[in-house]
C-alpha atoms as a PDB file:
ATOM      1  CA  UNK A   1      -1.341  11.343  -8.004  1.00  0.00           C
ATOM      2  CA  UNK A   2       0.488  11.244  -4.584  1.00  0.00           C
ATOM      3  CA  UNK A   3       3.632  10.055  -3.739  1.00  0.00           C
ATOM      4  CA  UNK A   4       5.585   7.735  -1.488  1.00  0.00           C
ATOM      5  CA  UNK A   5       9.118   8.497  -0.122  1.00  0.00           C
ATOM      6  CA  UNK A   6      11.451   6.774   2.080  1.00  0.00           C
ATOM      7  CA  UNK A   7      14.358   7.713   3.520  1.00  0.00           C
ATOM      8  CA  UNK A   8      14.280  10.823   1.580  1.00  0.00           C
ATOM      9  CA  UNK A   9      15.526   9.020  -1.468  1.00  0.00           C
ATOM     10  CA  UNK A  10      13.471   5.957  -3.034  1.00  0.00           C
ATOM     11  CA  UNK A  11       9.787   7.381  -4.023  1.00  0.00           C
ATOM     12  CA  UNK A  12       6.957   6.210  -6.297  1.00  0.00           C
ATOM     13  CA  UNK A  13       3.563   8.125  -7.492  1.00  0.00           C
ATOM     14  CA  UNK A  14       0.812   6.142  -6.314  1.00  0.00           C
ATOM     15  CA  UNK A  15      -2.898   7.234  -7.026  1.00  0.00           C
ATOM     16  CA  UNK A  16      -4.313   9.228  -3.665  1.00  0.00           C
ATOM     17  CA  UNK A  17      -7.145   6.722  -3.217  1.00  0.00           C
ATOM     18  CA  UNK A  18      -4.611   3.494  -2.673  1.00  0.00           C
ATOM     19  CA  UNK A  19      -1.882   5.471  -1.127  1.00  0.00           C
ATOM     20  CA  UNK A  20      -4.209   6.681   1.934  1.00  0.00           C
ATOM     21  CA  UNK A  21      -5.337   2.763   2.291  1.00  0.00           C
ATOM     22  CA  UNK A  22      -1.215   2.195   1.887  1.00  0.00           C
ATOM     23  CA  UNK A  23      -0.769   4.518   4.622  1.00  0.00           C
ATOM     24  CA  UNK A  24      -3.180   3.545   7.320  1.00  0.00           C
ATOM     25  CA  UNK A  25      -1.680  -0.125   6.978  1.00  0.00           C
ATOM     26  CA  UNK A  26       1.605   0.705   6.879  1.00  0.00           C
ATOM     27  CA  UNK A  27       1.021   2.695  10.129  1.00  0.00           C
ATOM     28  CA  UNK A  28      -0.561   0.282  11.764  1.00  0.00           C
ATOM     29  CA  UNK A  29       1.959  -2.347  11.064  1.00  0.00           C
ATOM     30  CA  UNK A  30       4.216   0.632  12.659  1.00  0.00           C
ATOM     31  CA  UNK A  31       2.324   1.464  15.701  1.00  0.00           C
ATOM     32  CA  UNK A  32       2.824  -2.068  16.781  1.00  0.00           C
ATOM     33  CA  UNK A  33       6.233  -2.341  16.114  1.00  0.00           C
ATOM     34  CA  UNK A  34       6.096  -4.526  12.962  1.00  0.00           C
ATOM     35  CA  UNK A  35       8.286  -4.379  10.373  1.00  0.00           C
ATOM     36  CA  UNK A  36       7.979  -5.742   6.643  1.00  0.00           C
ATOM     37  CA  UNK A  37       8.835  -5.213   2.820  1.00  0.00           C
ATOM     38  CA  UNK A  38       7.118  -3.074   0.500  1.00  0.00           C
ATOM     39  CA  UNK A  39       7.528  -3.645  -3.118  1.00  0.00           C
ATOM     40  CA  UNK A  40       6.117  -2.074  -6.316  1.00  0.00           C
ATOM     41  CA  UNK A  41       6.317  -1.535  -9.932  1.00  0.00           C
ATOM     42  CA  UNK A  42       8.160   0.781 -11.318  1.00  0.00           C
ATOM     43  CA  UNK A  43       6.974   2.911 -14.079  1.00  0.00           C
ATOM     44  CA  UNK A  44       8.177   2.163 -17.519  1.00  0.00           C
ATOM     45  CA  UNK A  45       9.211   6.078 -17.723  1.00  0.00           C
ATOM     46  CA  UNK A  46      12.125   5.635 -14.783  1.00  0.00           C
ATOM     47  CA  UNK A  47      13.455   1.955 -16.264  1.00  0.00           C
ATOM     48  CA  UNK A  48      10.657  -0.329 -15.154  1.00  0.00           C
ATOM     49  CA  UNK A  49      11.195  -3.349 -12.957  1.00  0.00           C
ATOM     50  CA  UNK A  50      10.217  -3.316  -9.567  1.00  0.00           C
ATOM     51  CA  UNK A  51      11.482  -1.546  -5.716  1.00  0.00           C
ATOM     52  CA  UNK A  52      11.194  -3.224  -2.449  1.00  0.00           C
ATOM     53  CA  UNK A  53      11.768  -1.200   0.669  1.00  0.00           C
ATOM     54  CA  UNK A  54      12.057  -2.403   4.195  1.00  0.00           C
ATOM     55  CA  UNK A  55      10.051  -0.791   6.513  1.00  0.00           C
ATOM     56  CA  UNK A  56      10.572  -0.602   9.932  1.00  0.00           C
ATOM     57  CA  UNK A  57       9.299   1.766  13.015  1.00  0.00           C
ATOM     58  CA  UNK A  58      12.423   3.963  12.425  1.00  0.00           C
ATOM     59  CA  UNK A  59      12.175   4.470   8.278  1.00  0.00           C
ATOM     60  CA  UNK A  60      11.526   7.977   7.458  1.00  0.00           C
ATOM     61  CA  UNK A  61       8.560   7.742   5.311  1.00  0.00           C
ATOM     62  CA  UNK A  62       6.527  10.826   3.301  1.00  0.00           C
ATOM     63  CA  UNK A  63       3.005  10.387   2.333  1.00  0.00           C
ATOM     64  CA  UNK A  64       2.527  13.311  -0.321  1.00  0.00           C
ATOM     65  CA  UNK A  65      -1.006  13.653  -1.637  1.00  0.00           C
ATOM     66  CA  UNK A  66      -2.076  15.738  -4.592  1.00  0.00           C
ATOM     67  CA  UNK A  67      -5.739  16.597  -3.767  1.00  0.00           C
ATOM     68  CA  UNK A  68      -6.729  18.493  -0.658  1.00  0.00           C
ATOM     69  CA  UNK A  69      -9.619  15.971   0.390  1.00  0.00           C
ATOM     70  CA  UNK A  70      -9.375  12.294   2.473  1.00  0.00           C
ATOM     71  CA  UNK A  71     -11.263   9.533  -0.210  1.00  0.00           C
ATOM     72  CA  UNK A  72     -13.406   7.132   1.420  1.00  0.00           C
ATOM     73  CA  UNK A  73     -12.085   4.088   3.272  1.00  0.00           C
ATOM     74  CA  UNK A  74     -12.562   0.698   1.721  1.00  0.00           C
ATOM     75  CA  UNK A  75     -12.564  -1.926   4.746  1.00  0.00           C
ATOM     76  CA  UNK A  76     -12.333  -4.512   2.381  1.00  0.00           C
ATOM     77  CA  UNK A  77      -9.282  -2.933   0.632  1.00  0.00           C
ATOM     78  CA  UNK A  78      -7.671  -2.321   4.045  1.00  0.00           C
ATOM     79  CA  UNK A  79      -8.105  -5.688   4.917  1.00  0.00           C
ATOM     80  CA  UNK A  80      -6.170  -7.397   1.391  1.00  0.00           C
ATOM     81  CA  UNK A  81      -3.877  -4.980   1.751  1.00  0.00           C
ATOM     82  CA  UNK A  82      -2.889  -6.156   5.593  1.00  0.00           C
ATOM     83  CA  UNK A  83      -3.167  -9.609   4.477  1.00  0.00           C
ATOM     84  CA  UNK A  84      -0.327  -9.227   2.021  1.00  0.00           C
ATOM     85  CA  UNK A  85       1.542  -7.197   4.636  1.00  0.00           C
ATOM     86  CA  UNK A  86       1.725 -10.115   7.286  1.00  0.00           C
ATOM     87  CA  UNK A  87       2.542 -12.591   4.118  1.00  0.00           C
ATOM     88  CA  UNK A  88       6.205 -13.421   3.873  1.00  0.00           C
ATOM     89  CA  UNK A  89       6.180 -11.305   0.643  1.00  0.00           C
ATOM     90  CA  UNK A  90       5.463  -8.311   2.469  1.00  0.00           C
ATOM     91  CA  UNK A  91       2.974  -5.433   1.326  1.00  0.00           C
ATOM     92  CA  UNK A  92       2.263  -4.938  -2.140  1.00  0.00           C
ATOM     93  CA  UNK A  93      -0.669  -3.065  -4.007  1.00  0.00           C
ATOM     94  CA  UNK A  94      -3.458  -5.243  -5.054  1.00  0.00           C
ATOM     95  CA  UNK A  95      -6.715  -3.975  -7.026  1.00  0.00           C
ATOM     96  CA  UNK A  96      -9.387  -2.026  -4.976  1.00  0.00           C
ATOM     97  CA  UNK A  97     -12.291  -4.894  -4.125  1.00  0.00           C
ATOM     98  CA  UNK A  98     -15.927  -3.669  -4.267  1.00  0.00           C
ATOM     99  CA  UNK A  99     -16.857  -3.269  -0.289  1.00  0.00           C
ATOM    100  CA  UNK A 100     -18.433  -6.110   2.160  1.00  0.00           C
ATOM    101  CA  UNK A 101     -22.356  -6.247   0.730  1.00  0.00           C
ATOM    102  CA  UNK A 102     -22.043  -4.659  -2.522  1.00  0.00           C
ATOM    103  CA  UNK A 103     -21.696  -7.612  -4.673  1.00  0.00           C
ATOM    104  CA  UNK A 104     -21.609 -11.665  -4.191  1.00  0.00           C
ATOM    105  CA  UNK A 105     -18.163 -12.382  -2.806  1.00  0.00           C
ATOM    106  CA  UNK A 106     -17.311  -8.924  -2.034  1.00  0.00           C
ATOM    107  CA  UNK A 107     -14.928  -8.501   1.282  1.00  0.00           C
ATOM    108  CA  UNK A 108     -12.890 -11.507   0.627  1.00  0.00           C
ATOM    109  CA  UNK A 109      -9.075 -11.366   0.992  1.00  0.00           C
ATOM    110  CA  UNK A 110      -8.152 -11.474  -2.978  1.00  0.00           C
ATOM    111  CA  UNK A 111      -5.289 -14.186  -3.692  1.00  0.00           C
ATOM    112  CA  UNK A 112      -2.360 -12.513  -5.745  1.00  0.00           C
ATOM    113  CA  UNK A 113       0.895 -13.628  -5.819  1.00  0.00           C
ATOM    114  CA  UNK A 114       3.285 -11.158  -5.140  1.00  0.00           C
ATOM    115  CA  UNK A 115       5.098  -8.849  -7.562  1.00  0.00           C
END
């Protein structure tokens, strides 16, 4: 279990898998000078409810990882994530789809409304 910190204050454990696809869109949004909300649910264990963040090319951000090895990139995860990203909701975790070619429908931008 990894975690995600900004501004060396708000921070959530997210599993290493999503937070490395988390990461690479969130920098990319970054390189090009984007900037956006994040928002997820909080664990019952700290109060529940939910965090938004905003995110812009001068947030301090810490990606934290547990494990000591990269997981495999999911182009297909990459992709929903940006899609929620550059939605006026902003970025939000959405469920791992199976890759492009592994099943009938796989690679297509899931539809879930925002937290």
């Amino acid at each position: 279990m990894g975690k995600f910190v900004y501004e060396g204050g708000v921070k959530t454990e997210i599993e290493d898998r999503a937070l490395t696809h988390l990461q690479l869109v969130i920098t990319a949004k970054l390189r090009r000078g984007e900037p956006f909300p994040f928002s997820w649910r909080e664990d019952a264990s700290v109060g529940g409810g939910r965090t938004t963040v905003w995110i812009q090319p001068g947030s301090s951000l810490v990606f934290k990882y547990f494990g000591s090895r990269q997981p495999s990139i999911n182009r297909a995860w990459i992709e929903a994530l940006a899609f929620t990203a550059n939605a006026p909701s902003g970025l939000y975790l959405v469920p791992e789809p199976a890759e492009a070619g592994d099943e009938p429908g796989a690679g297509e931008v899931p539809v879930t409304p925002p937290l």
